[in-house]
Protein backbone atom coordinates (compact mmCIF):
# COMPACT_ATOMS: atom_id res chain seq x y z
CA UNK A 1 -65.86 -176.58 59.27
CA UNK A 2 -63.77 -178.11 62.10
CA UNK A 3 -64.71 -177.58 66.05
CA UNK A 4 -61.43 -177.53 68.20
CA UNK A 5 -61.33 -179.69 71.53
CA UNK A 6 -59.81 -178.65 74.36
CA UNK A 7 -56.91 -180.74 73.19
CA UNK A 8 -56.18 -178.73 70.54
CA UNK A 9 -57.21 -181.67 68.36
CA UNK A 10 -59.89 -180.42 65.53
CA UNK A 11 -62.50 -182.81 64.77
CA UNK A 12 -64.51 -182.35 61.60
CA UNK A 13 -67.69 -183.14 64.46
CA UNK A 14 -68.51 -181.39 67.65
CA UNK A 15 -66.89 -182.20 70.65
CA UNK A 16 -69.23 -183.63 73.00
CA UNK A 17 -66.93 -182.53 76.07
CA UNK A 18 -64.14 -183.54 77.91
CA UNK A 19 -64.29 -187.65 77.03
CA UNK A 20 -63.33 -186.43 73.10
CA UNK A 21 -60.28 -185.12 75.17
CA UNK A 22 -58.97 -188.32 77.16
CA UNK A 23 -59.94 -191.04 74.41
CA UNK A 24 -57.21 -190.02 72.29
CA UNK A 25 -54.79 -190.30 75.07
CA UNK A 26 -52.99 -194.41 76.23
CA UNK A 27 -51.62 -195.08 79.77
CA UNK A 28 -47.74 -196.24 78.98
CA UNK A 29 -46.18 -198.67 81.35
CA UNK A 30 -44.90 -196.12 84.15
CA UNK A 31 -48.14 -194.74 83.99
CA UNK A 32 -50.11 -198.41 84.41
CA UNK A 33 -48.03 -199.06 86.85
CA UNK A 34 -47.99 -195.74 88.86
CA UNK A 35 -51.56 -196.09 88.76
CA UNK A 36 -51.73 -199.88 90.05
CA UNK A 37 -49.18 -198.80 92.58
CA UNK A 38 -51.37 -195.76 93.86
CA UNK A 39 -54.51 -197.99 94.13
CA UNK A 40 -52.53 -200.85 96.16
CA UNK A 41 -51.27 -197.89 98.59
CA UNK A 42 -54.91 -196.58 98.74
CA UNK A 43 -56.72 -200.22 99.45
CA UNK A 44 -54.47 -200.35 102.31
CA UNK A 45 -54.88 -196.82 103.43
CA UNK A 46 -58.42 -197.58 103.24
CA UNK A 47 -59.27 -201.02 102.81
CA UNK A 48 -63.37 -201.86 101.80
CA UNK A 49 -64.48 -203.12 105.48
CA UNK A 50 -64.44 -199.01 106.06
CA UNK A 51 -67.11 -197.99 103.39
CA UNK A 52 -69.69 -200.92 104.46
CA UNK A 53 -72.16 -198.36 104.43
CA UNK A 54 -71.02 -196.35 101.61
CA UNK A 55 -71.14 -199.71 99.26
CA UNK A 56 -74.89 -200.40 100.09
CA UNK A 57 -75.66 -197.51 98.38
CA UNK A 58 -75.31 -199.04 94.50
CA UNK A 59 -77.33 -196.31 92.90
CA UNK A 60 -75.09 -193.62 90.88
CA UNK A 61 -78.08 -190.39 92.20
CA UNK A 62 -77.15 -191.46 96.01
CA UNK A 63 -73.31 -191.29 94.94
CA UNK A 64 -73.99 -187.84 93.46
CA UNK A 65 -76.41 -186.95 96.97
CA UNK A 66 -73.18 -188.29 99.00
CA UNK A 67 -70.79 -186.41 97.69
CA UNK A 68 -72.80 -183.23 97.10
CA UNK A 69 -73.31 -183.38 101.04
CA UNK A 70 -69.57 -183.45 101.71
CA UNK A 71 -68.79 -180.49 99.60
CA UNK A 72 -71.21 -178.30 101.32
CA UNK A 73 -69.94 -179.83 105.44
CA UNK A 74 -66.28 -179.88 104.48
CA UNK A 75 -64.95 -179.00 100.94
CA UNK A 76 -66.20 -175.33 101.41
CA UNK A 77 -67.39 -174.71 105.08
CA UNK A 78 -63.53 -175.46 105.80
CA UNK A 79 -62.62 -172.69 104.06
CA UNK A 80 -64.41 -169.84 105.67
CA UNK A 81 -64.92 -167.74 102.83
CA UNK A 82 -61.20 -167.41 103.16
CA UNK A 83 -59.47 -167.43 99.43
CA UNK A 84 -56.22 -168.63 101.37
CA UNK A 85 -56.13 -172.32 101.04
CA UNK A 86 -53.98 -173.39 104.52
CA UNK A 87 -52.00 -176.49 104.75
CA UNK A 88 -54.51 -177.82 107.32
CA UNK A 89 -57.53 -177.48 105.02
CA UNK A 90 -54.49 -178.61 102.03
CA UNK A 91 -54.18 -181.94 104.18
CA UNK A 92 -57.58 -182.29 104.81
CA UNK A 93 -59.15 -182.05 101.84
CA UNK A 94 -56.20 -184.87 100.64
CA UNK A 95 -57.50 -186.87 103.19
CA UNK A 96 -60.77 -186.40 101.93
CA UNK A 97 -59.87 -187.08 98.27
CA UNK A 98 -57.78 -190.51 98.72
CA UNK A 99 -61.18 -191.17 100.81
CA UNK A 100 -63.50 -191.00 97.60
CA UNK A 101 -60.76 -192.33 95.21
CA UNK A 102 -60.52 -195.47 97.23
CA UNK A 103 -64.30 -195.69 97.79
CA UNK A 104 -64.79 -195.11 94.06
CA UNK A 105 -62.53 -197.60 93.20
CA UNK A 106 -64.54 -199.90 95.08
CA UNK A 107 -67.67 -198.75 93.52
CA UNK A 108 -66.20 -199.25 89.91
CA UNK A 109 -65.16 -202.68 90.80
CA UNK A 110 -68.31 -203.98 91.83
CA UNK A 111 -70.27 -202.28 89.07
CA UNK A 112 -68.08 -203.48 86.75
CA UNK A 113 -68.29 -207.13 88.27
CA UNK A 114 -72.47 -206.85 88.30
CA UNK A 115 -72.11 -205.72 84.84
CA UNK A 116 -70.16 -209.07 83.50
CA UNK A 117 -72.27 -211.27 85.15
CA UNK A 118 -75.00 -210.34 83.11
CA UNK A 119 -72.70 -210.34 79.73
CA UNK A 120 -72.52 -214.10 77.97
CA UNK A 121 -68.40 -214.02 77.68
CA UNK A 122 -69.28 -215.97 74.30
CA UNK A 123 -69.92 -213.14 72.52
CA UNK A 124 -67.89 -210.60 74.47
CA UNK A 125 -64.82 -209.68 72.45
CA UNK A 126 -62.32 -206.86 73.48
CA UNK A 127 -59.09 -205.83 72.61
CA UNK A 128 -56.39 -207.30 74.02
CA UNK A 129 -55.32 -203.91 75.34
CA UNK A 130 -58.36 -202.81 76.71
CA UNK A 131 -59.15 -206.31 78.55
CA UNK A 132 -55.69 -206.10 80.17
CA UNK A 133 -56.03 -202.26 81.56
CA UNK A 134 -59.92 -203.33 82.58
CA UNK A 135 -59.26 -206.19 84.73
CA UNK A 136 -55.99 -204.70 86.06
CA UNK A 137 -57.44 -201.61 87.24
CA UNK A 138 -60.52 -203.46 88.35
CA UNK A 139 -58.62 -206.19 90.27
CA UNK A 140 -56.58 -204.34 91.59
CA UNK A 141 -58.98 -201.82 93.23
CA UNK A 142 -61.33 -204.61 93.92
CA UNK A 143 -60.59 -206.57 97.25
């Protein structure tokens, strides 16, 4: 008895969503880089002195409140009950995605830092692969 992922992949246990999907799949080196590249662009875009306020809130449930909030004032008030997306809303809602990216990024960065100040690096061993694609994404979208 197999359960198909969304993947296509069968698994001979169930899927337990979309993560069963994107652990199979590796950044190559355009991608790596296309991704460091897009989170230099975005830092500068929006650099971390513009989500002061955003940063002091460190719990994940006020993350969830936050962006809840801006779906119901601008994801789908802008569109009016319109189904016609228009290049202004198209533009805006960019805007507003690069916006959370960056601020996410941010986020990530400092959870990530909180969380290995509480690890002892003695005992802390991780692929050489994984370590590299960690610290560069973290790094990079840090500060």
């Amino acid at each position: 008895f197999f359960f198909q992922a969304e993947d296509g992949i069968r698994d001979a246990q169930e899927s337990r969503g979309l993560g069963d999907v994107y652990k199979r799949q590796t950044f190559t080196k355009d991608q790596f880089e296309w991704v460091s590249n897009y989170s230099g662009t975005l830092q500068k875009k929006y650099p971390r002195s513009e989500f002061k306020q955003q940063l002091e809130q460190s719990l994940p449930f006020d993350w969830i409140q936050e962006s809840y909030q801006l779906s119901r004032s601008k994801v789908y008030k802008a569109l009016n009950g319109s189904h016609e997306i228009s290049k202004d809303y198209h533009d805006s809602a960019r805007e507003l995605v690069e916006q959370r990216l960056a601020l996410a990024g941010y986020r990530l960065a400092d959870y990530l830092e909180q969380l290995f100040k509480a690890v002892s690096y003695t005992h802390l061993t991780l692929p050489t692969i994984y370590s590299v694609q960690i610290s560069g994404v973290a790094v990079s979208l840090k500060k």
